[in-house]
Protein backbone atom coordinates (compact mmCIF):
# COMPACT_ATOMS: atom_id res chain seq x y z
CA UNK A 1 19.61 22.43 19.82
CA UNK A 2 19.18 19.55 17.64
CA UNK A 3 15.10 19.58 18.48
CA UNK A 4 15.28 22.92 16.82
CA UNK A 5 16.90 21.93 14.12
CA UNK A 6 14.48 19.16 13.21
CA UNK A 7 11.71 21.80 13.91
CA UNK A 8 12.72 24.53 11.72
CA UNK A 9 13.20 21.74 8.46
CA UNK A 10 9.57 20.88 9.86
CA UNK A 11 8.31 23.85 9.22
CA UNK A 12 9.95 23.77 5.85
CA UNK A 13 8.01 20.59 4.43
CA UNK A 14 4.88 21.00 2.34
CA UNK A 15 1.70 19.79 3.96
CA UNK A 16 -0.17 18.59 0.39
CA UNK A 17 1.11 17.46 -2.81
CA UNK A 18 -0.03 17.00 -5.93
CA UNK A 19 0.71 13.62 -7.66
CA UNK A 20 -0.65 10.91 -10.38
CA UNK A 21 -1.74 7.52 -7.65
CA UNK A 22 -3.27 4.52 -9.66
CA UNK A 23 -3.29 6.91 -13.05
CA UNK A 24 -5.34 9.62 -10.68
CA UNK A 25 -4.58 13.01 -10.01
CA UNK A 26 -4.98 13.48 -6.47
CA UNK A 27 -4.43 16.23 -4.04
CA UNK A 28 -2.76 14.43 -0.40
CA UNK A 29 -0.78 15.19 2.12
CA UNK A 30 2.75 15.18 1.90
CA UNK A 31 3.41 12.74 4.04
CA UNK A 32 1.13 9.92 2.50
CA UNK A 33 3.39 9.68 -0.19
CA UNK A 34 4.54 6.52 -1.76
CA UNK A 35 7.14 4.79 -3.78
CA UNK A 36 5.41 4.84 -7.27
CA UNK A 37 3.17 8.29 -6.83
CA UNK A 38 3.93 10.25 -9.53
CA UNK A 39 4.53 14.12 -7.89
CA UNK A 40 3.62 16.98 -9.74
CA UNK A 41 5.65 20.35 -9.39
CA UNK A 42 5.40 23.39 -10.42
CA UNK A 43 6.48 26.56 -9.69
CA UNK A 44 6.10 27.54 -6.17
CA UNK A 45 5.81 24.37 -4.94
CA UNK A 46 8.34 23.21 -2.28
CA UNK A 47 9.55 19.87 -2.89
CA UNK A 48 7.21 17.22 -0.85
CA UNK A 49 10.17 14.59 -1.25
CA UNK A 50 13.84 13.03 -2.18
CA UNK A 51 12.34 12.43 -6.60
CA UNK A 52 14.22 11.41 -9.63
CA UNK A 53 12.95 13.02 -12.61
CA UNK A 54 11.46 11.55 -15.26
CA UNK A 55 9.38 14.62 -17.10
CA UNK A 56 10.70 18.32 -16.81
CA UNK A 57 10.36 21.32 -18.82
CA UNK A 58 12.07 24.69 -17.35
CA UNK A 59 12.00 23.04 -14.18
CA UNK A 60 14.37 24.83 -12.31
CA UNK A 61 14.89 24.33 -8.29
CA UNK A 62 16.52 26.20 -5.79
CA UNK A 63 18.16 24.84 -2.73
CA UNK A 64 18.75 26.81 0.06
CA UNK A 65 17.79 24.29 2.56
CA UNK A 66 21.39 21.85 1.70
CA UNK A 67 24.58 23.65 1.86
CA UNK A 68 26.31 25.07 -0.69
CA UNK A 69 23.40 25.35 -3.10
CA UNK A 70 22.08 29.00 -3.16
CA UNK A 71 20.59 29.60 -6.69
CA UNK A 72 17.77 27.62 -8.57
CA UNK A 73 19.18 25.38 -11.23
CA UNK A 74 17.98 24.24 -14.00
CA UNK A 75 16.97 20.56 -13.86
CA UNK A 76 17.12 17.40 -16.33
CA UNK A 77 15.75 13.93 -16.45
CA UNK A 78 18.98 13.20 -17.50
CA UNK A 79 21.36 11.36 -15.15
CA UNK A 80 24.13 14.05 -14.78
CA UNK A 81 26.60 13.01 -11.89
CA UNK A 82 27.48 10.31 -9.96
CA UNK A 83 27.35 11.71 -6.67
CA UNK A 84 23.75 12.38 -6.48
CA UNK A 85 23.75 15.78 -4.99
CA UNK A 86 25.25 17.02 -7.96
CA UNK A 87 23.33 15.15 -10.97
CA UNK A 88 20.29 17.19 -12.14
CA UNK A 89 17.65 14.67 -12.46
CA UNK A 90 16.94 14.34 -8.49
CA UNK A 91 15.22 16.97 -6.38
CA UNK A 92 16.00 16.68 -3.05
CA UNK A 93 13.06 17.43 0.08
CA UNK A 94 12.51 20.89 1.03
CA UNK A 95 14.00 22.55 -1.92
CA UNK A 96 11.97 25.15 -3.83
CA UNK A 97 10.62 24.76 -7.15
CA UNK A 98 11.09 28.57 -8.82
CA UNK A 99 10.22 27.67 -12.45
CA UNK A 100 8.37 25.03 -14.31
């Protein structure tokens, strides 16, 4: 049961990414990312990876894929909650971008 679990989020991930490398833009898969890429979302785009926020405008994500978290929200680049499943400024893997 558990291999189908890990399966199904599997199928969930994005296989490419677009993100700022080395002041680049660059196109890569999703799984060559690296502490200091710089992702770029927009909407549509499933989230390639765990990100804090540090430029958003209308971003809003939508979060199906972790319990409890039905609708898109609006997101922030400010630090809104200590536990970090709850602050807007981090967008967690697998979620769906809807807006921004």
């Amino acid at each position: 049961k558990s291999h189908a679990v890990m399966n199904s989020l599997k199928s969930m991930m994005p296989s490419q990414c677009n993100v700022v490398r080395d002041g680049m833009p660059r196109r890569i898969p999703a799984a060559e990312l690296v502490i200091g890429d710089i992702v770029l979302l927009k909407g549509g785009d499933r989230i390639p990876a765990d990100l804090r926020l540090i430029q958003s405008s209308g971003l809003k994500v939508e979060s199906s894929s972790l319990p409890g978290e039905p609708d898109a929200f609006e997101m922030s680049v400010a630090h809104t909650h200590e536990e970090p499943h709850e602050s807007k400024n981090l967008a967690f893997n697998t979620s769906q971008c809807t807006e921004g």
